[in-house]
C-alpha atoms as a PDB file:
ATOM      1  CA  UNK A   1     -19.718  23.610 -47.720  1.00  0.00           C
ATOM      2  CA  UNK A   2     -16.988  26.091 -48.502  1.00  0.00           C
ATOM      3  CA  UNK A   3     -14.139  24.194 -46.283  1.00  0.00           C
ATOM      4  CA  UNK A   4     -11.465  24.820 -48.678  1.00  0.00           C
ATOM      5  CA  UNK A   5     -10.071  27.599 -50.654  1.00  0.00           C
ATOM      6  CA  UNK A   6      -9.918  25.527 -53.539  1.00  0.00           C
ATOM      7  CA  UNK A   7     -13.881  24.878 -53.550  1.00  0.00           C
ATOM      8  CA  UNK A   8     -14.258  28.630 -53.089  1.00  0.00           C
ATOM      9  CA  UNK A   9     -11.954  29.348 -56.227  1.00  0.00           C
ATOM     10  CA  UNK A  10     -14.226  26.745 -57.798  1.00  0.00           C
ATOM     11  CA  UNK A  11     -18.085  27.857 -56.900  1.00  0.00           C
ATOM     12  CA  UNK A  12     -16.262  31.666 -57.803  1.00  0.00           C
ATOM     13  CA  UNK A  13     -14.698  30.327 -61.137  1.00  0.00           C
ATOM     14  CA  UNK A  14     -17.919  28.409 -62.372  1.00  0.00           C
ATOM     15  CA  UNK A  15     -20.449  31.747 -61.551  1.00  0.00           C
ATOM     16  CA  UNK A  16     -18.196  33.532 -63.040  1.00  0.00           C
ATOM     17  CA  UNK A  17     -17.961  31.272 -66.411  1.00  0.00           C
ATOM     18  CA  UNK A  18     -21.453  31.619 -66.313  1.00  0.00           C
ATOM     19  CA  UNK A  19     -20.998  35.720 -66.022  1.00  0.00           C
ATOM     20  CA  UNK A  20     -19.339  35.940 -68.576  1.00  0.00           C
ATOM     21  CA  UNK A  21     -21.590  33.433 -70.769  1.00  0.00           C
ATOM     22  CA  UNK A  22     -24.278  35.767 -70.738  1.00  0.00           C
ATOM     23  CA  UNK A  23     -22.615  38.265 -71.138  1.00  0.00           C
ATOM     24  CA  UNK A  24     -21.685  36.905 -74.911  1.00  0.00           C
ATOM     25  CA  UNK A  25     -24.615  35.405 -75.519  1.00  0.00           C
ATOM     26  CA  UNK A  26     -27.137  36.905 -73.972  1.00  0.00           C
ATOM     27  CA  UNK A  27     -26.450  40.565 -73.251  1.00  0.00           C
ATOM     28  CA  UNK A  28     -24.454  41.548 -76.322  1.00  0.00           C
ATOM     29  CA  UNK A  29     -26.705  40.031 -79.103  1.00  0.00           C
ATOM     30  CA  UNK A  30     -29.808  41.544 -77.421  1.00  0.00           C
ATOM     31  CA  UNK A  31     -27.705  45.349 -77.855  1.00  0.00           C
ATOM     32  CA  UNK A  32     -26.386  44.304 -81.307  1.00  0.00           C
ATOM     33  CA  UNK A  33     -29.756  42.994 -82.674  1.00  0.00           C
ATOM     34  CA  UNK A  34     -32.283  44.799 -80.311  1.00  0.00           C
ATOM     35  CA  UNK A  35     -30.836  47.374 -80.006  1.00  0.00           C
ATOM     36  CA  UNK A  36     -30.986  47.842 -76.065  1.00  0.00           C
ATOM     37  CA  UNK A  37     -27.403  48.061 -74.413  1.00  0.00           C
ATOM     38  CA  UNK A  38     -28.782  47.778 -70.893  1.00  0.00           C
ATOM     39  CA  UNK A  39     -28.774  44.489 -70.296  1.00  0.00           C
ATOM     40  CA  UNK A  40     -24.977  44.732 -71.380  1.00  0.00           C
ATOM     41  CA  UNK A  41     -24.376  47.266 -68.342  1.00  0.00           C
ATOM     42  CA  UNK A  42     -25.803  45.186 -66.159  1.00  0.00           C
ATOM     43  CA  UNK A  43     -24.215  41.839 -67.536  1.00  0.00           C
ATOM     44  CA  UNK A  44     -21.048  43.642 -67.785  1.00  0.00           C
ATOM     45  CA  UNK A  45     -20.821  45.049 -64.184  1.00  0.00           C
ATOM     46  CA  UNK A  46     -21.642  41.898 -63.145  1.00  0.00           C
ATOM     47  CA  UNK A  47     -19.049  40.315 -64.728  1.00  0.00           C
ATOM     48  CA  UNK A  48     -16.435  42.758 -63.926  1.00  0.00           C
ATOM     49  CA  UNK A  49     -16.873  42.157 -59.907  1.00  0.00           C
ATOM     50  CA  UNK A  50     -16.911  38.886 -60.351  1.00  0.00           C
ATOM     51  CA  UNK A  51     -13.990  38.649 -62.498  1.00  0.00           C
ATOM     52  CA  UNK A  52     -12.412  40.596 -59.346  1.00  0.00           C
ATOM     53  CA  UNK A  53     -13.402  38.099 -57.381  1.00  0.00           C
ATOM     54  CA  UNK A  54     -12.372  35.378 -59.810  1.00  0.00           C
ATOM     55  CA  UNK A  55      -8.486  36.857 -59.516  1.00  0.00           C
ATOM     56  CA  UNK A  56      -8.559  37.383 -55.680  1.00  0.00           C
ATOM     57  CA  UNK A  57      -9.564  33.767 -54.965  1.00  0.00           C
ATOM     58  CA  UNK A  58      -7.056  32.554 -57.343  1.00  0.00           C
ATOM     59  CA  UNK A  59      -4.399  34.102 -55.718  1.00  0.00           C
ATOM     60  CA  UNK A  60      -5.559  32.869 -52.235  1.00  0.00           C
ATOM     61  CA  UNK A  61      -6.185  29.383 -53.640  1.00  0.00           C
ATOM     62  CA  UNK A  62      -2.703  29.364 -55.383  1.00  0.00           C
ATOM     63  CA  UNK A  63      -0.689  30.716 -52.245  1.00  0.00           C
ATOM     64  CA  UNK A  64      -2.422  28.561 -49.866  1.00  0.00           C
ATOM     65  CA  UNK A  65      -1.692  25.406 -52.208  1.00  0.00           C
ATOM     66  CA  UNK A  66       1.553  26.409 -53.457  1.00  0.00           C
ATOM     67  CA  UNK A  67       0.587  26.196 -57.185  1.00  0.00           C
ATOM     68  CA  UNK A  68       3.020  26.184 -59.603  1.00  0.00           C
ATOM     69  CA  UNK A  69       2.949  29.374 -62.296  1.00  0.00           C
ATOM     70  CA  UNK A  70       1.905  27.570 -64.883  1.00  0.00           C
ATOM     71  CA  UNK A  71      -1.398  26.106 -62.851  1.00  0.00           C
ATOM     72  CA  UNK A  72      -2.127  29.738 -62.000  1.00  0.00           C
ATOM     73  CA  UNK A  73      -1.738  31.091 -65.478  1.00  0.00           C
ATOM     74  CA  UNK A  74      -3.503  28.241 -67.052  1.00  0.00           C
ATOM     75  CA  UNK A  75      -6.553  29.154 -64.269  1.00  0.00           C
ATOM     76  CA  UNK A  76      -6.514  32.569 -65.467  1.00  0.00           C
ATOM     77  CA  UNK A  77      -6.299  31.696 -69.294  1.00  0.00           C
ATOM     78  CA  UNK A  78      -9.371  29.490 -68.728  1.00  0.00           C
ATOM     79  CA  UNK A  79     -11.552  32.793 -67.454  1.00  0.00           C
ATOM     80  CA  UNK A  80     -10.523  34.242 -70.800  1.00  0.00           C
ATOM     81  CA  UNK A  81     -12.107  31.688 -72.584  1.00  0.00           C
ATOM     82  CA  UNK A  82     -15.544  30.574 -73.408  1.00  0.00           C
ATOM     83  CA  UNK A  83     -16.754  27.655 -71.395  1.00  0.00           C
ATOM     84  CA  UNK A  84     -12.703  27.715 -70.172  1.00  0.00           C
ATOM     85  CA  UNK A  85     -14.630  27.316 -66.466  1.00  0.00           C
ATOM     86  CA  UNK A  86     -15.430  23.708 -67.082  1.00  0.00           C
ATOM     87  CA  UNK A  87     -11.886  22.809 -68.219  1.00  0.00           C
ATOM     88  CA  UNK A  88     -10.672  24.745 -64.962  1.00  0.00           C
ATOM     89  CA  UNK A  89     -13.301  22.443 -62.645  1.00  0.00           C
ATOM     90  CA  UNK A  90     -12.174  19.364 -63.811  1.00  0.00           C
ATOM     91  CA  UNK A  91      -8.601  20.323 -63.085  1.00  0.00           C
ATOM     92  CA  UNK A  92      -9.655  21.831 -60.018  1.00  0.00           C
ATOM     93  CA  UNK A  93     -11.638  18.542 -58.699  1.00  0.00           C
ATOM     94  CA  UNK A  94      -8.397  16.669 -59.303  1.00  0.00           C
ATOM     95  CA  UNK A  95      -6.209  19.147 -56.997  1.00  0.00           C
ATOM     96  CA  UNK A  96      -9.378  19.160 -54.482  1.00  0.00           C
ATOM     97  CA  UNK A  97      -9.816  15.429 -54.177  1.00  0.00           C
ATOM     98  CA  UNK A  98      -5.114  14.983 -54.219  1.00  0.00           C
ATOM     99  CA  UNK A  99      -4.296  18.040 -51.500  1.00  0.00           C
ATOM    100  CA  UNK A 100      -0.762  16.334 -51.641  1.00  0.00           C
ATOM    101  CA  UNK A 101       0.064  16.389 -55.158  1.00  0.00           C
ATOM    102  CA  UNK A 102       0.165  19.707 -56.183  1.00  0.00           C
ATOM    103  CA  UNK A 103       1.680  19.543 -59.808  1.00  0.00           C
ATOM    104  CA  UNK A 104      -1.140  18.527 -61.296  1.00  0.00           C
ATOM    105  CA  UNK A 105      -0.942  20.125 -65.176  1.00  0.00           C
END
């Protein structure tokens, strides 16, 4: 199931997309309109190791496969970004499916 360091990076990247998804739009409006900033705590930790996790397995993914600079920033510009996890998986599928090419975007 998790043969490859590039379907690691992925099942990391899309949980945590998801993280950080409710995070936004979960967490924060219940402590902005309910007043209760636990669930942003929790949502936020969360997030935060998993964003860890998100970076290590990049750079594993990106040594191991030689990626070019500009793959690897892109990757991390996409956990910046709302729903940037499903752009990231469908460039990530590509690379998965062509180990050879490598200069993909």
């Amino acid at each position: 199931m998790f043969s490859s360091s590039i379907k690691k990076f992925r099942i990391v990247s899309f949980v945590e997309g998801i993280s950080f998804l409710t995070l936004l739009f979960v967490a924060m409006p219940i402590k902005y309109i309910g007043g209760n900033p636990i669930p942003v705590k929790i949502a936020g930790m969360t997030h935060g190791l998993l964003f860890c996790l998100f970076i290590y397995f990049l750079y594993m993914a990106a040594s191991e496969h030689k990626w070019s600079k500009k793959f690897s920033l892109f990757a991390f510009v996409t956990s910046l970004v709302p729903f940037g996890m499903l752009f990231l998986d469908k460039h990530l599928k590509k690379k998965e499916l062509a180990p050879s090419s490598s200069k993909l975007v």
